[in-house]
N, C-alpha and C. Protein backbone atom coordinates (compact mmCIF):
# COMPACT_ATOMS: atom_id res chain seq x y z
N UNK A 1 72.86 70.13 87.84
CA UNK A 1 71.88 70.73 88.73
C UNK A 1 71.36 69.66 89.69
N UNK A 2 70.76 69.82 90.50
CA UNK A 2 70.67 69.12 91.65
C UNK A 2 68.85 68.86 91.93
N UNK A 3 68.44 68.03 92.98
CA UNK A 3 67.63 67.88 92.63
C UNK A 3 66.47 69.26 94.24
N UNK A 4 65.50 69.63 94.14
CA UNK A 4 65.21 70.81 94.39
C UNK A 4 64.33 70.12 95.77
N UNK A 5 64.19 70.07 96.98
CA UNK A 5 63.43 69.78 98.32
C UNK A 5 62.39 70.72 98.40
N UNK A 6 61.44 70.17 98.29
CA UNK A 6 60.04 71.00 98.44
C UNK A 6 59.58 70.47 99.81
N UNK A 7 59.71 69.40 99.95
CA UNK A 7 58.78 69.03 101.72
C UNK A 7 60.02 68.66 102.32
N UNK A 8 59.67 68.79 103.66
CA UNK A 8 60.86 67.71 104.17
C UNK A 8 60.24 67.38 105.81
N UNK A 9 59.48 66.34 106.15
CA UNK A 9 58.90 66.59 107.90
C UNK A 9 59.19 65.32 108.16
N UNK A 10 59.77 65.06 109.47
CA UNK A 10 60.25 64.37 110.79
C UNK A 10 59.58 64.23 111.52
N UNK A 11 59.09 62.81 111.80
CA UNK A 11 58.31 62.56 113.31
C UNK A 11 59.47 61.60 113.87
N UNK A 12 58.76 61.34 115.14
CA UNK A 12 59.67 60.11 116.01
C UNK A 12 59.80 59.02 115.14
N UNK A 13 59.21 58.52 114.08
CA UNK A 13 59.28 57.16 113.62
C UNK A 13 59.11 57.27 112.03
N UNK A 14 59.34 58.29 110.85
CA UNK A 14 59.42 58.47 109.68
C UNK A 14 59.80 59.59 109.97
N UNK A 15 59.68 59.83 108.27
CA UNK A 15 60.58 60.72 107.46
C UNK A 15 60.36 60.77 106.07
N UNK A 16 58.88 61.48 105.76
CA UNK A 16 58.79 61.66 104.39
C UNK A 16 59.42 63.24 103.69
N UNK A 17 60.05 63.18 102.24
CA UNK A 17 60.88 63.78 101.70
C UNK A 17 60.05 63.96 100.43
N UNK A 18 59.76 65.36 99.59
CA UNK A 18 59.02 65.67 98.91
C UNK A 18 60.87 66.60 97.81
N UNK A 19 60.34 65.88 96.48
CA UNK A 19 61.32 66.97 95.47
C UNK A 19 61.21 66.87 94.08
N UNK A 20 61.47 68.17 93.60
CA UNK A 20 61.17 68.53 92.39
C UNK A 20 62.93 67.70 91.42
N UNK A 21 62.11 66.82 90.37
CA UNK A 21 63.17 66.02 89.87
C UNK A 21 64.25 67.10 89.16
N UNK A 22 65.45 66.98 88.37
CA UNK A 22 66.35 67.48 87.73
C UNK A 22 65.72 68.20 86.52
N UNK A 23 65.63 68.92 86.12
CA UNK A 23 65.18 69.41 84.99
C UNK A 23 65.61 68.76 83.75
N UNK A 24 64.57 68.45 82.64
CA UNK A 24 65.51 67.64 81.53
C UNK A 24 66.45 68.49 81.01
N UNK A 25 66.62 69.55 80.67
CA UNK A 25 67.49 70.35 80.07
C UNK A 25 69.15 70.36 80.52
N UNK A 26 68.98 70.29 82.41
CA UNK A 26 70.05 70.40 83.09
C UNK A 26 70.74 69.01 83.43
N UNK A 27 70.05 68.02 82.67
CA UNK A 27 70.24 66.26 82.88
C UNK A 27 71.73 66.24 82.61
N UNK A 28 72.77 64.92 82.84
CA UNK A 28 73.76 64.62 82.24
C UNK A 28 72.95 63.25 81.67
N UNK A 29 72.82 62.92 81.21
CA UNK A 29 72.05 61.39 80.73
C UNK A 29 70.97 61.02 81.38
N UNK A 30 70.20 60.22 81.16
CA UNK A 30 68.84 59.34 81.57
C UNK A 30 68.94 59.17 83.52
N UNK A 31 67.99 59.74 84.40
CA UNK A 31 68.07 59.60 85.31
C UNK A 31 67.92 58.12 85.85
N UNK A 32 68.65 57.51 86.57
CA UNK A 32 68.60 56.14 86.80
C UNK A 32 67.39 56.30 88.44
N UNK A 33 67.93 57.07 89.15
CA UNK A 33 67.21 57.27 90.29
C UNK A 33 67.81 58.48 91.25
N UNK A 34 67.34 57.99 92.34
CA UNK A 34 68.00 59.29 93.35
C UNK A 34 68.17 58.41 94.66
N UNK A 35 69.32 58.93 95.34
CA UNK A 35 69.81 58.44 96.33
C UNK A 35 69.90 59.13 97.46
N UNK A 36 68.63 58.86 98.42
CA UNK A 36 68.39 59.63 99.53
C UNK A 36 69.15 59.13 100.87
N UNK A 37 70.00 60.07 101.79
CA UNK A 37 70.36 59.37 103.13
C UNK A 37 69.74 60.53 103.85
N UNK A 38 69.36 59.62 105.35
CA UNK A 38 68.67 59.98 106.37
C UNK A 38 69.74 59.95 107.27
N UNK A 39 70.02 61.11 108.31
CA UNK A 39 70.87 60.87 109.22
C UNK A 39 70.07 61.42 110.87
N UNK A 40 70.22 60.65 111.85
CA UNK A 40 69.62 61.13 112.77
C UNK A 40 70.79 61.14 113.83
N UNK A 41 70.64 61.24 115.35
CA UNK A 41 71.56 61.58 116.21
C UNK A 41 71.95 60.03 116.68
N UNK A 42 71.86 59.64 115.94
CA UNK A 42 71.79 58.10 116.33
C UNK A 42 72.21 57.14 115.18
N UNK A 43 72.06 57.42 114.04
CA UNK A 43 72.67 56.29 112.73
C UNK A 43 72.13 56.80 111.37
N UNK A 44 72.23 56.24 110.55
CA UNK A 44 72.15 56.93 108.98
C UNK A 44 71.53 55.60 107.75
N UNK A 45 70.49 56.43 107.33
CA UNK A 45 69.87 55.31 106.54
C UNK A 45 70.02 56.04 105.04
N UNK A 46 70.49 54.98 104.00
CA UNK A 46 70.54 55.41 102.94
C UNK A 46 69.43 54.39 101.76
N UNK A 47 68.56 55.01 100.89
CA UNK A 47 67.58 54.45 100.08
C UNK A 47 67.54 54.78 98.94
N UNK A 48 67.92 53.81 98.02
CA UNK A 48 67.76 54.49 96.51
C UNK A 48 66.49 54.31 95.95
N UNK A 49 65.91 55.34 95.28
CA UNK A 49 64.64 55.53 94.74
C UNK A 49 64.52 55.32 93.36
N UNK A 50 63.95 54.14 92.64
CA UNK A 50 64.39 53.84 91.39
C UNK A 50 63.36 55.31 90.19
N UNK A 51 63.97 55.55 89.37
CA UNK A 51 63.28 56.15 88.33
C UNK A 51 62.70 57.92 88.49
N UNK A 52 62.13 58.31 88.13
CA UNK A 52 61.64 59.61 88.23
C UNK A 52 60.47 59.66 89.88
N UNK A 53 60.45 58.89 90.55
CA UNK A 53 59.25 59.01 91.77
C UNK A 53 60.27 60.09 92.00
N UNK A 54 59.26 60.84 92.46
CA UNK A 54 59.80 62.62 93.57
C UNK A 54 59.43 62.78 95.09
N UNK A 55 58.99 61.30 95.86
CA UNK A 55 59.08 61.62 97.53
C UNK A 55 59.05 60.02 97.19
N UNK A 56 59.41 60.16 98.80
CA UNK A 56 59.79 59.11 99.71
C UNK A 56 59.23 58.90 101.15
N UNK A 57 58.65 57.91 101.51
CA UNK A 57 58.66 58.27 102.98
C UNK A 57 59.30 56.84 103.81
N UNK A 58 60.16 57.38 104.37
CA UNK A 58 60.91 56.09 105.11
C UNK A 58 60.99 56.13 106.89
N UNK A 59 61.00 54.75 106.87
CA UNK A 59 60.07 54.22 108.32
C UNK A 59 62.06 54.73 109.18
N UNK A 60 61.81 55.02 110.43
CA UNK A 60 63.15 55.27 110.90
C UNK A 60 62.83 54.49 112.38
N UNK A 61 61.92 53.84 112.78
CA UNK A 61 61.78 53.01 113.89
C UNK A 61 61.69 53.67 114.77
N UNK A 62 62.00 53.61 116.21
CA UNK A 62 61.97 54.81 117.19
C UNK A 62 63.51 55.16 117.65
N UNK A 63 64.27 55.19 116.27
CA UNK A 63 65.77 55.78 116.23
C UNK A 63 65.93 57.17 116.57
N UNK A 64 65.07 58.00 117.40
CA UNK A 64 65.27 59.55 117.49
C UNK A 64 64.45 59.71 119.03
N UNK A 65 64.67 60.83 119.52
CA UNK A 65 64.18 61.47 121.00
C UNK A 65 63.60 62.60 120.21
N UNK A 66 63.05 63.06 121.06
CA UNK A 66 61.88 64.37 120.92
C UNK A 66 63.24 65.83 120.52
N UNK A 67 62.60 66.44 119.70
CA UNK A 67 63.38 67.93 119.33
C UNK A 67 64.80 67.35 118.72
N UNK A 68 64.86 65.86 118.30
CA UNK A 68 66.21 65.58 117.44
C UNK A 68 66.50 66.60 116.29
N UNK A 69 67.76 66.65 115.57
CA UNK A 69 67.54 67.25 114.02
C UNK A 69 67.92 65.77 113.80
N UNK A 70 67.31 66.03 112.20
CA UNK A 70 67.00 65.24 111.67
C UNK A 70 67.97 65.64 110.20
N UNK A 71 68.71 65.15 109.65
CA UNK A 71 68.88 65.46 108.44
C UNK A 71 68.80 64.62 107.14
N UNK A 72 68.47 65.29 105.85
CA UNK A 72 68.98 64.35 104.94
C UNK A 72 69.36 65.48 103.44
N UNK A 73 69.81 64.03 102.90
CA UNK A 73 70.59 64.26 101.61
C UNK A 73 70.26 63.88 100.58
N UNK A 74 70.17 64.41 99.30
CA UNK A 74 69.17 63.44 98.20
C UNK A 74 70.24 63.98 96.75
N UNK A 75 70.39 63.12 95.80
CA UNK A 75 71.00 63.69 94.81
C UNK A 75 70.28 62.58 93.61
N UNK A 76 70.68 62.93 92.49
CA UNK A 76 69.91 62.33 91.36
C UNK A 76 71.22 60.94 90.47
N UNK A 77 70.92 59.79 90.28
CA UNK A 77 71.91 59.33 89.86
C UNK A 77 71.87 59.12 88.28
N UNK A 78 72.69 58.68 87.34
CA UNK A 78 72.65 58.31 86.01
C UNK A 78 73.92 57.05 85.70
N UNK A 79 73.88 56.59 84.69
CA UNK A 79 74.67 55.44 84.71
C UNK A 79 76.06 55.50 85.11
N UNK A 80 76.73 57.32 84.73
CA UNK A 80 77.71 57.89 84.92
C UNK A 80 78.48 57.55 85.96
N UNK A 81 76.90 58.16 87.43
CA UNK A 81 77.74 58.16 88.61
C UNK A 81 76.34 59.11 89.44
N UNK A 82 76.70 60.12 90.30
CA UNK A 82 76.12 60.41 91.34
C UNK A 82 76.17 61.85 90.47
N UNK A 83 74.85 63.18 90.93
CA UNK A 83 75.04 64.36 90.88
C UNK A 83 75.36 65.27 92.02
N UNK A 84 75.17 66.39 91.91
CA UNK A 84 75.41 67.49 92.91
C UNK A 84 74.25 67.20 93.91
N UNK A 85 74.35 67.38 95.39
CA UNK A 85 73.48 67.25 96.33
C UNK A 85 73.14 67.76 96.66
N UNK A 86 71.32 67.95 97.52
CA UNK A 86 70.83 68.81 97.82
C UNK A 86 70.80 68.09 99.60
N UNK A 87 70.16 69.20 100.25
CA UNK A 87 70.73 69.19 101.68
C UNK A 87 68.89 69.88 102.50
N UNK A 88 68.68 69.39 103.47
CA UNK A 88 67.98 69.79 104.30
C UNK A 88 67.81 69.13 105.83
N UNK A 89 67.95 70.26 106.72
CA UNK A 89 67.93 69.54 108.08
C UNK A 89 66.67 70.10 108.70
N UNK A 90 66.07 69.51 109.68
CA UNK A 90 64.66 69.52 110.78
C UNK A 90 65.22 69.07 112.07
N UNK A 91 63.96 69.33 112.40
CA UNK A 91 64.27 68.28 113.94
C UNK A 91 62.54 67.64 114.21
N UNK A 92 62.85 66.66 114.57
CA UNK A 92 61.55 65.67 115.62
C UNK A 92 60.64 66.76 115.89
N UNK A 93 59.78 66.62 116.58
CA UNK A 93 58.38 66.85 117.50
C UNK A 93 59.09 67.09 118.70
N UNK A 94 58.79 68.54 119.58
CA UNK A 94 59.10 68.27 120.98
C UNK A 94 58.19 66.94 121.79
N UNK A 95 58.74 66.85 122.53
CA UNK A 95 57.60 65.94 123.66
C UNK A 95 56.31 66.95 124.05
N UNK A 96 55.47 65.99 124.13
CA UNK A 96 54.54 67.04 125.35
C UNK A 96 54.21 67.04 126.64
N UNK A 97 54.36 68.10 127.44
CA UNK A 97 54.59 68.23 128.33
C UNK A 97 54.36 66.93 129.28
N UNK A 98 54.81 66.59 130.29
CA UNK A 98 54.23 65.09 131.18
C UNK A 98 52.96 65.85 132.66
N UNK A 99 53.08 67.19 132.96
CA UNK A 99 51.80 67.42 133.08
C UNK A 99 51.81 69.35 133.56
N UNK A 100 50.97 69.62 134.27
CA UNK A 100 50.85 70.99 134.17
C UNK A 100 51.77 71.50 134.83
N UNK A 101 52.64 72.80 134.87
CA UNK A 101 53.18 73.87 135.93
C UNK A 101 53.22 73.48 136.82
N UNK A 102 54.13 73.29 137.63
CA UNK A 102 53.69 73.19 139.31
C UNK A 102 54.09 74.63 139.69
């Protein structure tokens, strides 16, 4: 089983990620951590999260333009190897406007 995305929001310069851990029942062995990648229109950041923590928020610099998607990927690891992945995409903040109607 995989691990479950409850938040997921994108600004120009982070990227915090909210999730509900693996259920113990549905475990293959002792969770070692989870391995989150960030992908934007521009490059891909990957962060492993040691132990049971369930968000993340990671700095992405000003690697994105206004109304980007934003995606990422998070799965749960054990000494084994990697689990099934969970998936969610967004996009950035539009810009705001630079001034009224002409």
């Amino acid at each position: 089983m995989r691990p479950r995305i409850v938040d997921f929001v994108a600004s120009d310069d982070f990227v915090r990620l909210t999730w509900e851990a693996v259920p113990i029942e549905n475990r293959n062995g002792i969770i070692r951590g989870y391995r989150v990648t960030v992908t934007t229109s521009r490059r891909s950041y990957v962060v492993n999260v040691d132990g049971d923590r369930q968000n993340e928020t990671l700095s992405i610099g000003n690697d994105t333009s206004p109304y980007d998607p934003v995606k990422v990927t998070i799965r749960a690891f054990t000494s084994a190897g990697y689990g099934p992945a969970s998936f969610a995409t967004t996009r950035t903040p539009q810009a705001a406007p630079s001034g009224p109607p002409m």
